[in-house]
C-alpha atoms as a PDB file:
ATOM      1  CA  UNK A   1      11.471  17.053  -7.627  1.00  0.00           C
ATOM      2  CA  UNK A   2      11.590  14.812 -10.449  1.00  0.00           C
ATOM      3  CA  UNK A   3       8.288  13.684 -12.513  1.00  0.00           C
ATOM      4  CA  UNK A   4       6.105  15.002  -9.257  1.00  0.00           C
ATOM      5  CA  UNK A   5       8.028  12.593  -7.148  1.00  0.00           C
ATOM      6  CA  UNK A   6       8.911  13.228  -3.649  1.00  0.00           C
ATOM      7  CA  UNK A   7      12.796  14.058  -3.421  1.00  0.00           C
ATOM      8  CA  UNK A   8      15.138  10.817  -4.054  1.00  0.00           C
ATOM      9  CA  UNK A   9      17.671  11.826  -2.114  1.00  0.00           C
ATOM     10  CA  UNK A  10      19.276   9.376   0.636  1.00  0.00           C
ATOM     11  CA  UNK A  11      17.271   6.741  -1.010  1.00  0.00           C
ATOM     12  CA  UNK A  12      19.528   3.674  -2.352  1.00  0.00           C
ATOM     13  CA  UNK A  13      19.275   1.296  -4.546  1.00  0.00           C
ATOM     14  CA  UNK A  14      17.465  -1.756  -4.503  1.00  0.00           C
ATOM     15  CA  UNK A  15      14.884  -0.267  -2.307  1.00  0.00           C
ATOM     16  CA  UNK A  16      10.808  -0.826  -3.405  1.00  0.00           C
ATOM     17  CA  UNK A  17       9.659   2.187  -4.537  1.00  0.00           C
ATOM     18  CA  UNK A  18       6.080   2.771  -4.271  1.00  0.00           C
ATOM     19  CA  UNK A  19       4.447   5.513  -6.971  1.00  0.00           C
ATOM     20  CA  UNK A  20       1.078   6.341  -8.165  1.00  0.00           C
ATOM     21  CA  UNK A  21      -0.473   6.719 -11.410  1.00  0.00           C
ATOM     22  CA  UNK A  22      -3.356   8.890 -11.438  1.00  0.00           C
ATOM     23  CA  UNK A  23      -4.727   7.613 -15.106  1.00  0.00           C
ATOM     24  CA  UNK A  24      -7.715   6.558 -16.084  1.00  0.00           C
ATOM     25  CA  UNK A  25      -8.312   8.412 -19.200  1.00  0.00           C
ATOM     26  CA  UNK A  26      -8.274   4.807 -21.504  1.00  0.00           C
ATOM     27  CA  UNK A  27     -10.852   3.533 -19.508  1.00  0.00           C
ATOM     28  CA  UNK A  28     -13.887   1.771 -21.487  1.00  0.00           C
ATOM     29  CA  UNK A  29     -16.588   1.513 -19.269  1.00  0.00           C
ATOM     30  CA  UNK A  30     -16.510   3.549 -16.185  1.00  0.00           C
ATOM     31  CA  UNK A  31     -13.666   6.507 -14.957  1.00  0.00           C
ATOM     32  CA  UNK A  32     -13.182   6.177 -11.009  1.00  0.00           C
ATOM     33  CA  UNK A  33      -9.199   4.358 -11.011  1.00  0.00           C
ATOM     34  CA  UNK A  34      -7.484   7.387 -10.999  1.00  0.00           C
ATOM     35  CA  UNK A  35      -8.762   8.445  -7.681  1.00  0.00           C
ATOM     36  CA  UNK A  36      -7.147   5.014  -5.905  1.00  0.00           C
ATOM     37  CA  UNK A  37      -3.489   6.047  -5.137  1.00  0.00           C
ATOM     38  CA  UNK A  38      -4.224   8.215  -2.147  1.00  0.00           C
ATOM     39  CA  UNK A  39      -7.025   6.296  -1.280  1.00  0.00           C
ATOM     40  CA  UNK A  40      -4.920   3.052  -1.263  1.00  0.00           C
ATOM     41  CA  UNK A  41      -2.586   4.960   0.780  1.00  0.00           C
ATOM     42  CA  UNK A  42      -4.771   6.087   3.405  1.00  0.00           C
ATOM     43  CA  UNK A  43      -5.614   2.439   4.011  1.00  0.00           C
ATOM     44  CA  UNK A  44      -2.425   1.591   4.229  1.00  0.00           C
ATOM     45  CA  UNK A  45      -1.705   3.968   6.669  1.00  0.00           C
ATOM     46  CA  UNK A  46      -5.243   3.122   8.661  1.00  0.00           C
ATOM     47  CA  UNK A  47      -5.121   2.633  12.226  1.00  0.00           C
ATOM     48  CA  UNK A  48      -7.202  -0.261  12.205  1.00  0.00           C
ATOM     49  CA  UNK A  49      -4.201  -2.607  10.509  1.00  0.00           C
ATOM     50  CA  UNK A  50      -0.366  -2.300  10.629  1.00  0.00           C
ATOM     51  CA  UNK A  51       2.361  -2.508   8.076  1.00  0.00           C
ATOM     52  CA  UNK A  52       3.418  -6.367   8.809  1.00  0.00           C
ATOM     53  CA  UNK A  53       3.663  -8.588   5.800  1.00  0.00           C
ATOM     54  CA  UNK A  54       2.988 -12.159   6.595  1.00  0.00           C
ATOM     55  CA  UNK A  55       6.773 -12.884   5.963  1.00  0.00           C
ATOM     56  CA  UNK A  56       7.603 -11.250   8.839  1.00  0.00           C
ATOM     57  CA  UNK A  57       8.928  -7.594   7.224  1.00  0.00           C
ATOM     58  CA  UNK A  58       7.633  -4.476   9.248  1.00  0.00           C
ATOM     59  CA  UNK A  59       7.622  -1.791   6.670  1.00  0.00           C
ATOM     60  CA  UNK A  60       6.928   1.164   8.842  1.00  0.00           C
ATOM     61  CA  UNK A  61      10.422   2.882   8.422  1.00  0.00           C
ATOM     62  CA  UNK A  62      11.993  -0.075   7.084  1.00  0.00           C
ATOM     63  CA  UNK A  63      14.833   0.888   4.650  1.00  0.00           C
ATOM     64  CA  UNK A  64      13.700  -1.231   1.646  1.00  0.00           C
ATOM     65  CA  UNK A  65      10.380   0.431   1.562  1.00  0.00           C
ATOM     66  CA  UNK A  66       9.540   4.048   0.573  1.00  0.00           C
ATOM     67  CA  UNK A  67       6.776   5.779  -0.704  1.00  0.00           C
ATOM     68  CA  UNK A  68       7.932   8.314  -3.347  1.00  0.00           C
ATOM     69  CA  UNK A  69       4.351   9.894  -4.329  1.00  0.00           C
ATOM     70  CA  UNK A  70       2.271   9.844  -7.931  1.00  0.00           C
ATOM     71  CA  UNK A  71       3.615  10.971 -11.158  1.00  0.00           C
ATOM     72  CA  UNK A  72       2.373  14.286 -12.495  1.00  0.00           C
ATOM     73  CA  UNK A  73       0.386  14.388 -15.753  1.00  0.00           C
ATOM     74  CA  UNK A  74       0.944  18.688 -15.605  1.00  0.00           C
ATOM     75  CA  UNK A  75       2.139  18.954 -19.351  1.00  0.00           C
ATOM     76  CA  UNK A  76       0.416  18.382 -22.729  1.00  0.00           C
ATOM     77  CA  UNK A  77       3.103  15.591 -23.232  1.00  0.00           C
ATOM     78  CA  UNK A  78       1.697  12.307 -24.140  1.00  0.00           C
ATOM     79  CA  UNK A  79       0.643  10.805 -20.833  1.00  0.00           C
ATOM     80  CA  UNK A  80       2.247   7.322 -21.796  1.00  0.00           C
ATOM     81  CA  UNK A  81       5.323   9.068 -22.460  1.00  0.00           C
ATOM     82  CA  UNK A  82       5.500  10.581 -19.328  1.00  0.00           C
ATOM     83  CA  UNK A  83       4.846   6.880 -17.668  1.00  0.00           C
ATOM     84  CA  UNK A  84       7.477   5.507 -18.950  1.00  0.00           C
ATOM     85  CA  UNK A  85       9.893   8.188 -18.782  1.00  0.00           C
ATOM     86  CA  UNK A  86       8.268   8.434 -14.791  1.00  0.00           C
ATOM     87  CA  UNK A  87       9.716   4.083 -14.318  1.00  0.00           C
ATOM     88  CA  UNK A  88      12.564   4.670 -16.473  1.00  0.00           C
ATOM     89  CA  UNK A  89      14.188   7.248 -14.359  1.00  0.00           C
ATOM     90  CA  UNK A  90      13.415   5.255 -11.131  1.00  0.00           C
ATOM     91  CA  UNK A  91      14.854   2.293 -12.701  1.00  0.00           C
ATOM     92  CA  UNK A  92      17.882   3.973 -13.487  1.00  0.00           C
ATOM     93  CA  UNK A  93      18.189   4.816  -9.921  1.00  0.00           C
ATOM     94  CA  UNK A  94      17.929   1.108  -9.410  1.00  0.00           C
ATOM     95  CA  UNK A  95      14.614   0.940  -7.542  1.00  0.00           C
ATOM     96  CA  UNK A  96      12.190  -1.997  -7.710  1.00  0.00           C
ATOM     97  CA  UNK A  97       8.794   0.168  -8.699  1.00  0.00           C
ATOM     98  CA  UNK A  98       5.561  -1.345  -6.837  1.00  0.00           C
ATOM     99  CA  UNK A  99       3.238   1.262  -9.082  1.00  0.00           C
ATOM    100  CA  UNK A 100      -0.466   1.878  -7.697  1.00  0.00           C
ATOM    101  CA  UNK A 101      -3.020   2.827 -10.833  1.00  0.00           C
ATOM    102  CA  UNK A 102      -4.859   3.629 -12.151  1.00  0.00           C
ATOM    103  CA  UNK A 103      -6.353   1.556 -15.103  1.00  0.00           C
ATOM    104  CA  UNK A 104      -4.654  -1.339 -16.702  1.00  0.00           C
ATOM    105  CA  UNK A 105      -3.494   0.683 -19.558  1.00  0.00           C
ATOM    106  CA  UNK A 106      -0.503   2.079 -17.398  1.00  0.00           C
ATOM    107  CA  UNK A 107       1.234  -1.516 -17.791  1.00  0.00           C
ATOM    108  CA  UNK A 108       1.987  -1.156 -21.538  1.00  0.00           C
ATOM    109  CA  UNK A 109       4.200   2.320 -20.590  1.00  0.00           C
ATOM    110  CA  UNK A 110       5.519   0.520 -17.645  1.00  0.00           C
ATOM    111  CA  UNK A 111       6.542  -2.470 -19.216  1.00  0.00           C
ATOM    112  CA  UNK A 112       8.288  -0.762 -22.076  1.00  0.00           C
ATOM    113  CA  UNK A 113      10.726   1.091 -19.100  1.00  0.00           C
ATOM    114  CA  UNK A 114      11.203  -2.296 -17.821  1.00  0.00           C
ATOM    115  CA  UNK A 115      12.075  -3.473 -21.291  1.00  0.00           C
ATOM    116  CA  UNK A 116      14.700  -0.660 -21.692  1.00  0.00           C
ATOM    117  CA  UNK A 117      16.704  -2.765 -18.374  1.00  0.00           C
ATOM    118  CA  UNK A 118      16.148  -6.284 -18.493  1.00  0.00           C
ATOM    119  CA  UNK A 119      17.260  -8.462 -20.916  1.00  0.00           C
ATOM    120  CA  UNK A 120      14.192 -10.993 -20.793  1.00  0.00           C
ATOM    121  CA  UNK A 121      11.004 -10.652 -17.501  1.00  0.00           C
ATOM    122  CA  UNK A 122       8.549 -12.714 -17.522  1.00  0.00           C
ATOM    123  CA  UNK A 123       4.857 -11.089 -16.676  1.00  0.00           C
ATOM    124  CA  UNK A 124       2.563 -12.633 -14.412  1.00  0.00           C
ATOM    125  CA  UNK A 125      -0.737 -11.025 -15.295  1.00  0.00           C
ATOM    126  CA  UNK A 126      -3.615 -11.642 -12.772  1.00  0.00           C
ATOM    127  CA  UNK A 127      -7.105 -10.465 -14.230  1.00  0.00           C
ATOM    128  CA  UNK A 128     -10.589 -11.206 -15.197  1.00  0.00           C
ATOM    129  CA  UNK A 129      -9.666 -10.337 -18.726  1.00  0.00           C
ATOM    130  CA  UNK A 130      -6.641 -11.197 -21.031  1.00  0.00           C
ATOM    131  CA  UNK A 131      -6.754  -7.763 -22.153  1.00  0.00           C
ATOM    132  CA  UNK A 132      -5.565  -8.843 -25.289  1.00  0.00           C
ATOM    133  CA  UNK A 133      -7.813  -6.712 -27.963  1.00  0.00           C
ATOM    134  CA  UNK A 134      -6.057  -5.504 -31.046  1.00  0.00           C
ATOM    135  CA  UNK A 135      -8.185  -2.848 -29.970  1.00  0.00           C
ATOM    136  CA  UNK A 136     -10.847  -1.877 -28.789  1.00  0.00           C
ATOM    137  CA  UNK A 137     -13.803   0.841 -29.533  1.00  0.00           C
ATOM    138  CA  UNK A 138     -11.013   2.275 -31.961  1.00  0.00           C
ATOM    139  CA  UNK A 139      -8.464   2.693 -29.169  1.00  0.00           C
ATOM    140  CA  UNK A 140      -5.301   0.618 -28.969  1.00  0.00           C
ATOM    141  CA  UNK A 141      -3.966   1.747 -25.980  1.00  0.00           C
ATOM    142  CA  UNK A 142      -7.242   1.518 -24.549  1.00  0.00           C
ATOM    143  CA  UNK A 143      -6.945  -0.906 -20.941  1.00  0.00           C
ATOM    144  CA  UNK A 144      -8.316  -3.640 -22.946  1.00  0.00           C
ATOM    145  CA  UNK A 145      -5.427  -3.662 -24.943  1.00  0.00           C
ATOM    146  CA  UNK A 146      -1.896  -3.747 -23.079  1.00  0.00           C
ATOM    147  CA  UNK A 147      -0.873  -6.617 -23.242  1.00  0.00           C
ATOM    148  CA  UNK A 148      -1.334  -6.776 -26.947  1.00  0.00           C
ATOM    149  CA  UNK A 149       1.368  -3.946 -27.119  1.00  0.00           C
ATOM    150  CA  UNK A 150       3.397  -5.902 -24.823  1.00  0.00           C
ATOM    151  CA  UNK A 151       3.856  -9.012 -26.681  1.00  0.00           C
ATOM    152  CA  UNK A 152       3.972  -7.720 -30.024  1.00  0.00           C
ATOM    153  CA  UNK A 153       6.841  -5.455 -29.602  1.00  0.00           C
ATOM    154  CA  UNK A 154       8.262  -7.987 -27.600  1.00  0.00           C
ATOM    155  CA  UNK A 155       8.669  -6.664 -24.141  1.00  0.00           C
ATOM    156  CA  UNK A 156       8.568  -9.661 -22.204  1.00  0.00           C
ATOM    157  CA  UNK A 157       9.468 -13.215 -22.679  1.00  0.00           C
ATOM    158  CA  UNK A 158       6.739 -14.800 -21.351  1.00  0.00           C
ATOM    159  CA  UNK A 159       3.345 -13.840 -20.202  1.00  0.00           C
ATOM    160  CA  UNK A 160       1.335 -16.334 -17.420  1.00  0.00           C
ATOM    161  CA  UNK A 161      -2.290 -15.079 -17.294  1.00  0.00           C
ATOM    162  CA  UNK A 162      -4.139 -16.546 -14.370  1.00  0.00           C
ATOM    163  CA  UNK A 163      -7.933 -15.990 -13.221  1.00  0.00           C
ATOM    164  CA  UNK A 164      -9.382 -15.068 -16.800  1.00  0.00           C
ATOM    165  CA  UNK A 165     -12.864 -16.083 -17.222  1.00  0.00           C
ATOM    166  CA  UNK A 166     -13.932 -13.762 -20.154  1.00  0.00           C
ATOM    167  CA  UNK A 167     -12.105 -15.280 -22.780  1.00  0.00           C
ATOM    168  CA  UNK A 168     -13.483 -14.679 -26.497  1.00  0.00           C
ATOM    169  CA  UNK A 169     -12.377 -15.901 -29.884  1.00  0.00           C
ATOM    170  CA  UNK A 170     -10.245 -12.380 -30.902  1.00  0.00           C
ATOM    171  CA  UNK A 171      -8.355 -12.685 -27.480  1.00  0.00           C
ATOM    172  CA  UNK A 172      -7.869 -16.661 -27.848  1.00  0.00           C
ATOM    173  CA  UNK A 173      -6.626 -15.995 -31.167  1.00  0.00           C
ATOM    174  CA  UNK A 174      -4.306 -13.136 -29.934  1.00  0.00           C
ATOM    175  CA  UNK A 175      -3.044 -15.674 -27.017  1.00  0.00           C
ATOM    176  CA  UNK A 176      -2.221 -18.205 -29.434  1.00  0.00           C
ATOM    177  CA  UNK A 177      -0.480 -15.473 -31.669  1.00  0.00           C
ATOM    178  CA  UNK A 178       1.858 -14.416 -28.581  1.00  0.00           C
ATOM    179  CA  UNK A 179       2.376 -17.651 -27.005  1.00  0.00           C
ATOM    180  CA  UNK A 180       0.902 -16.649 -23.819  1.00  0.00           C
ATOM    181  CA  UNK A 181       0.165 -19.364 -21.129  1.00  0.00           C
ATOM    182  CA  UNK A 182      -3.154 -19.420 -19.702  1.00  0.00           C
ATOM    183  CA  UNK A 183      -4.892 -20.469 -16.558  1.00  0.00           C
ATOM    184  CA  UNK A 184      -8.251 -19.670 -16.886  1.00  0.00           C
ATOM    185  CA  UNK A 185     -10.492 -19.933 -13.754  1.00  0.00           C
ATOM    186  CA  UNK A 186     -12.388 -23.413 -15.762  1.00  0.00           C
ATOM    187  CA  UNK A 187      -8.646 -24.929 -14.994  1.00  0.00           C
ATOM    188  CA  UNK A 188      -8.187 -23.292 -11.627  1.00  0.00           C
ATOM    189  CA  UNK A 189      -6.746 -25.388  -9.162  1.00  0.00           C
ATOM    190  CA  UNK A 190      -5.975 -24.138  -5.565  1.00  0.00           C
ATOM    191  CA  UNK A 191      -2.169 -25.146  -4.746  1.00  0.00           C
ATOM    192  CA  UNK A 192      -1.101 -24.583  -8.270  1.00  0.00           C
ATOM    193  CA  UNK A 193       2.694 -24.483  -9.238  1.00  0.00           C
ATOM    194  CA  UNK A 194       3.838 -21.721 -11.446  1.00  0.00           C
ATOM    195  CA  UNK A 195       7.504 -21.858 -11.811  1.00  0.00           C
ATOM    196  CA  UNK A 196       9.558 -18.973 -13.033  1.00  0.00           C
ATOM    197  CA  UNK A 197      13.131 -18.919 -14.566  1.00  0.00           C
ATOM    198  CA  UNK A 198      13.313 -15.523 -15.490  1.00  0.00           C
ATOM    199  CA  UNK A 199      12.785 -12.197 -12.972  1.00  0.00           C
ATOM    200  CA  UNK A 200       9.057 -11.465 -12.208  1.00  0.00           C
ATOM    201  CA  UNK A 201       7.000  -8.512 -12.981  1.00  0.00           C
ATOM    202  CA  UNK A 202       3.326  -8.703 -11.845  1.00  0.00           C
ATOM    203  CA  UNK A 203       1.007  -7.061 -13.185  1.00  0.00           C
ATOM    204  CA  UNK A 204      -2.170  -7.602 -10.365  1.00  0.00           C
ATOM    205  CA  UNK A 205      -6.295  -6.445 -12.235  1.00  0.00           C
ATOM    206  CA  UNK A 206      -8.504  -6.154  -8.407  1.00  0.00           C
ATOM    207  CA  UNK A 207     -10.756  -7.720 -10.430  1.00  0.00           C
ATOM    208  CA  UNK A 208      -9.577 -11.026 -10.818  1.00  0.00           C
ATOM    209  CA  UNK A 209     -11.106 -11.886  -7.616  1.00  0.00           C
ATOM    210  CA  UNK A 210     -14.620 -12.552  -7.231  1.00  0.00           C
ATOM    211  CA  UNK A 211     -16.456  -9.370  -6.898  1.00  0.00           C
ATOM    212  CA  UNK A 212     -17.186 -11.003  -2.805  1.00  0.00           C
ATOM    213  CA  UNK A 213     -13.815  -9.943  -2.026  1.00  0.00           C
ATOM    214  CA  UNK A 214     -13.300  -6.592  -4.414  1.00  0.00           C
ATOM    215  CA  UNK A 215     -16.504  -4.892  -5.020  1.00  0.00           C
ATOM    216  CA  UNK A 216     -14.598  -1.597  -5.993  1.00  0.00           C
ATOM    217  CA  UNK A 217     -14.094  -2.768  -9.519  1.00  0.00           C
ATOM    218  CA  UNK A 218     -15.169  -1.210 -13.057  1.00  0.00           C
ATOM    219  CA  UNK A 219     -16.148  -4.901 -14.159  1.00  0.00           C
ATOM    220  CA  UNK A 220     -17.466  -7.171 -11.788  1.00  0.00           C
ATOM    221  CA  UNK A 221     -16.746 -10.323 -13.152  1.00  0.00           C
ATOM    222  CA  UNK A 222     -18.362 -13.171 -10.954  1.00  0.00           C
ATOM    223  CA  UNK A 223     -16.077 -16.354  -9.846  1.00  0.00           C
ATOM    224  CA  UNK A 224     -12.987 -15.186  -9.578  1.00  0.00           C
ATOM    225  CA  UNK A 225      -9.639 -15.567  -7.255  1.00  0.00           C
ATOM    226  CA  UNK A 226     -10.249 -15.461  -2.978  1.00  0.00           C
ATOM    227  CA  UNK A 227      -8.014 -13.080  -1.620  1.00  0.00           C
ATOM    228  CA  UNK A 228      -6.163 -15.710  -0.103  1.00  0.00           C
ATOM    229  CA  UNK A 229      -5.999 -17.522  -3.720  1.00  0.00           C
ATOM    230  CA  UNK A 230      -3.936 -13.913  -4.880  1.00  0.00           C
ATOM    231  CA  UNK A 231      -2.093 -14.062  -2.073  1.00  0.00           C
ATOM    232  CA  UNK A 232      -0.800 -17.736  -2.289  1.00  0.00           C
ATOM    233  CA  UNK A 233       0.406 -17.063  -5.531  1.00  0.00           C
ATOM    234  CA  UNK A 234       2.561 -13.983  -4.745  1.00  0.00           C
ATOM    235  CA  UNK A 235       3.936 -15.660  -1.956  1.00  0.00           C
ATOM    236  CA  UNK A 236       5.044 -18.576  -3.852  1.00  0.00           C
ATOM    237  CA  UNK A 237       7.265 -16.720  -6.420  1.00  0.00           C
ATOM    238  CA  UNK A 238      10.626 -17.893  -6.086  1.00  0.00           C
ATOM    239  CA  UNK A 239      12.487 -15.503  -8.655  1.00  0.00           C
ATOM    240  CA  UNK A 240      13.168 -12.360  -7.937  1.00  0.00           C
ATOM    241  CA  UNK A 241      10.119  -9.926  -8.412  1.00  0.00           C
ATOM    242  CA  UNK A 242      11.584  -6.739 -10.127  1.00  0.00           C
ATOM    243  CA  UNK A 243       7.995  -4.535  -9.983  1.00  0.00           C
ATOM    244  CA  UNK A 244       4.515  -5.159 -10.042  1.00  0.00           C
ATOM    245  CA  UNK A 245       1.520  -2.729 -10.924  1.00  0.00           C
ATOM    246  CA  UNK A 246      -1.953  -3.158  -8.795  1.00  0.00           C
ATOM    247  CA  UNK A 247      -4.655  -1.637 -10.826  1.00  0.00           C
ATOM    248  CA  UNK A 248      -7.980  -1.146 -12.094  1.00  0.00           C
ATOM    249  CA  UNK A 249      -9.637  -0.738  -8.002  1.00  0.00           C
ATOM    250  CA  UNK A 250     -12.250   2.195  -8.832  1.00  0.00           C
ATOM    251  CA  UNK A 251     -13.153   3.758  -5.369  1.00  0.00           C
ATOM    252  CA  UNK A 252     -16.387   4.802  -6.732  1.00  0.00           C
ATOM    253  CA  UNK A 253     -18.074   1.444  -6.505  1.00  0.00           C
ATOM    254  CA  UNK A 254     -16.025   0.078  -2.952  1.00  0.00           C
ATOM    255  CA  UNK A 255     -18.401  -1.045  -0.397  1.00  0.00           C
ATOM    256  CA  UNK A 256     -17.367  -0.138   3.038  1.00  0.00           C
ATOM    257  CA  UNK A 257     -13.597   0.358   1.875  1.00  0.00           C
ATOM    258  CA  UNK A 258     -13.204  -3.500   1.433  1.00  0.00           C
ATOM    259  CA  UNK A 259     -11.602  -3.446  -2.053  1.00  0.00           C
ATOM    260  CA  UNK A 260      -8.964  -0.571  -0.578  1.00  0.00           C
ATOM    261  CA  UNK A 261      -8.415  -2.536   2.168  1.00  0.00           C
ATOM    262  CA  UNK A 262      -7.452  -5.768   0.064  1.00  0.00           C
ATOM    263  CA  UNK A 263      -5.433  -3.390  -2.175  1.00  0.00           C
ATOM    264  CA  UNK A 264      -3.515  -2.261   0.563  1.00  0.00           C
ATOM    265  CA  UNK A 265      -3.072  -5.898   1.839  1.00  0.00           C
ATOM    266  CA  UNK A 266      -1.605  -6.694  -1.818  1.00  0.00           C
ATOM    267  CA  UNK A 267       0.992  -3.512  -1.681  1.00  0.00           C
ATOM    268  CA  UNK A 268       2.139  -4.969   1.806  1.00  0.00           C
ATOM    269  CA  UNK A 269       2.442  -8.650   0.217  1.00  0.00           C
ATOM    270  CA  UNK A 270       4.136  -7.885  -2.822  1.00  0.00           C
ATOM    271  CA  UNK A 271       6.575  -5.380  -1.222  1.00  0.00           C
ATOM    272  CA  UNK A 272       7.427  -7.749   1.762  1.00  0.00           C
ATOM    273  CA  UNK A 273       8.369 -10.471  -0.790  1.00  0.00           C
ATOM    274  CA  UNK A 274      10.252  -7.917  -3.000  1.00  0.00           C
ATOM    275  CA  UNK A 275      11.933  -7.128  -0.192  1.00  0.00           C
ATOM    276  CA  UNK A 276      12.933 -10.911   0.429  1.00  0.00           C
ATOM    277  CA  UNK A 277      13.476 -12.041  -2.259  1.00  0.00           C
ATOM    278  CA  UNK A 278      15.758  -9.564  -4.042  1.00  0.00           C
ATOM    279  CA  UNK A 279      17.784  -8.862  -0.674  1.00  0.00           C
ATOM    280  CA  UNK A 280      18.287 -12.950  -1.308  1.00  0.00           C
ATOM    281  CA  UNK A 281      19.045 -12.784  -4.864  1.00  0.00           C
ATOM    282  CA  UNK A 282      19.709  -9.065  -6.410  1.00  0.00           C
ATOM    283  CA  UNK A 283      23.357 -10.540  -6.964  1.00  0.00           C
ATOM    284  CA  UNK A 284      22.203 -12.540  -9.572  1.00  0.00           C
ATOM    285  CA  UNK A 285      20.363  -9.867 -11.744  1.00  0.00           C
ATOM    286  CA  UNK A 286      22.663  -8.512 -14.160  1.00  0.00           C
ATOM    287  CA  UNK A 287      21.084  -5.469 -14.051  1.00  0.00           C
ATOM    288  CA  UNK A 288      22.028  -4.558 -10.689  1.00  0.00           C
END
């Protein structure tokens, strides 16, 4: 065992890897996220649904697709530390990491493994908030703040936020500071092309959709993304997707297990095109 991780071996490369992180500790408002890996899991798994994404890709048993387990937070180590060091050593065994939170601070640690093995990403960021904050009540790695870390130590080459809709003058300023591209939900337009030159990471917030489809959220944010609207947008990605994070669903509020159930509709989605897409085009990652 490796980082808490189920045992690698016979596992090859270029396979999705899906891994929890149990973290919630930089949580502002409410705690709850770290209790959604198994939970997501167990809806996954749920006998009223099957593991068919919509682009055809069955991944019960399927060879691309494994679930490795949740990182351990056992030692007095700094928990980001042991995040990145977690996605690091997966990415070294040249596995595309589809990482189940969790809040939204996990993506800075994430990101920063990422950094250590591509030579540019770009992040697609779907949220309510830009989570921009310098920092916020005194924390800077608080989940208000990763993508503040992310841009200004330069982890990504671009950042595309879609579905914000809390937007206030610190984080506009900080937006403008990094460059980042925005598509707030004001300029929202179903159908909307987002092209991509660069490999993909996604980093997916539950609650950028409207708290009618995700009521298992810390911040219910009204007049968000449908789940089809998410969904749409994954699909669409024609550049390799080299990971993706789905965070910030708190099982504490869910309403009849509707916001696990979209999770677990998401991890299908976003694995299934990971799966097509890199089979298609992992020859022309220089990383592989």
């Amino acid at each position: 065992m490796a980082y808490g991780f189920k045992s690698l071996e016979g596992l090859q490369p270029g396979m999705v890897a899906l891994v929890g992180i149990p973290f919630d500790k930089n949580s502002s408002f409410l705690k709850g996220t770290a209790l959604a890996p198994p939970i997501i899991r167990d809806t996954l798994n749920a006998g009223s649904t099957n593991l068919c994404t919509e682009n055809g890709i069955d991944l019960t048993n399927h060879t691309h697709f494994h679930d490795i387990g949740d990182i351990q937070f056992l030692s007095r180590e700094n928990e980001r530390d042991i995040i990145e060091q977690s996605i690091e050593y997966l990415l070294k065994h040249k596995f595309h990491v589809l990482s189940l939170g969790g809040d939204h601070a996990i993506t800075y640690p994430i990101v920063r493994a990422y950094n250590k093995n591509f030579d540019n990403i770009a992040i697609l960021h779907l949220d309510a908030h830009p989570d921009f904050y310098d920092e916020f009540d005194g924390n800077r790695y608080s989940h208000a703040c990763p993508f503040a870390r992310i841009m200004e130590e330069r982890l990504a080459s671009r950042l595309v936020q879609v579905g914000i809709r809390t937007m206030n003058h610190h984080q506009q300023e900080q937006a403008e500071r990094f460059g980042a591209e925005v598509v707030d939900m004001r300029e929202w337009q179903r159908g909307i092309n987002l092209t991509f030159d660069e490999p993909v990471y996604i980093s997916l917030d539950m609650d950028v959709l409207d708290p009618a489809f995700a009521p298992g959220v810390s911040h219910h944010e009204p007049g968000g993304l449908s789940t089809r609207d998410v969904l749409t947008l994954i699909q669409d990605i024609d550049v390799p997707i080299i990971g993706a994070d789905i965070v910030e669903f708190n099982p504490k509020r869910d309403l009849f297990d509707m916001t696990a159930m979209v999770a677990a509709k998401f991890v299908k989605e976003i694995a299934g095109k990971m799966i097509e897409n890199n089979t298609r085009d992992t020859q022309e990652l220089t990383h592989w």
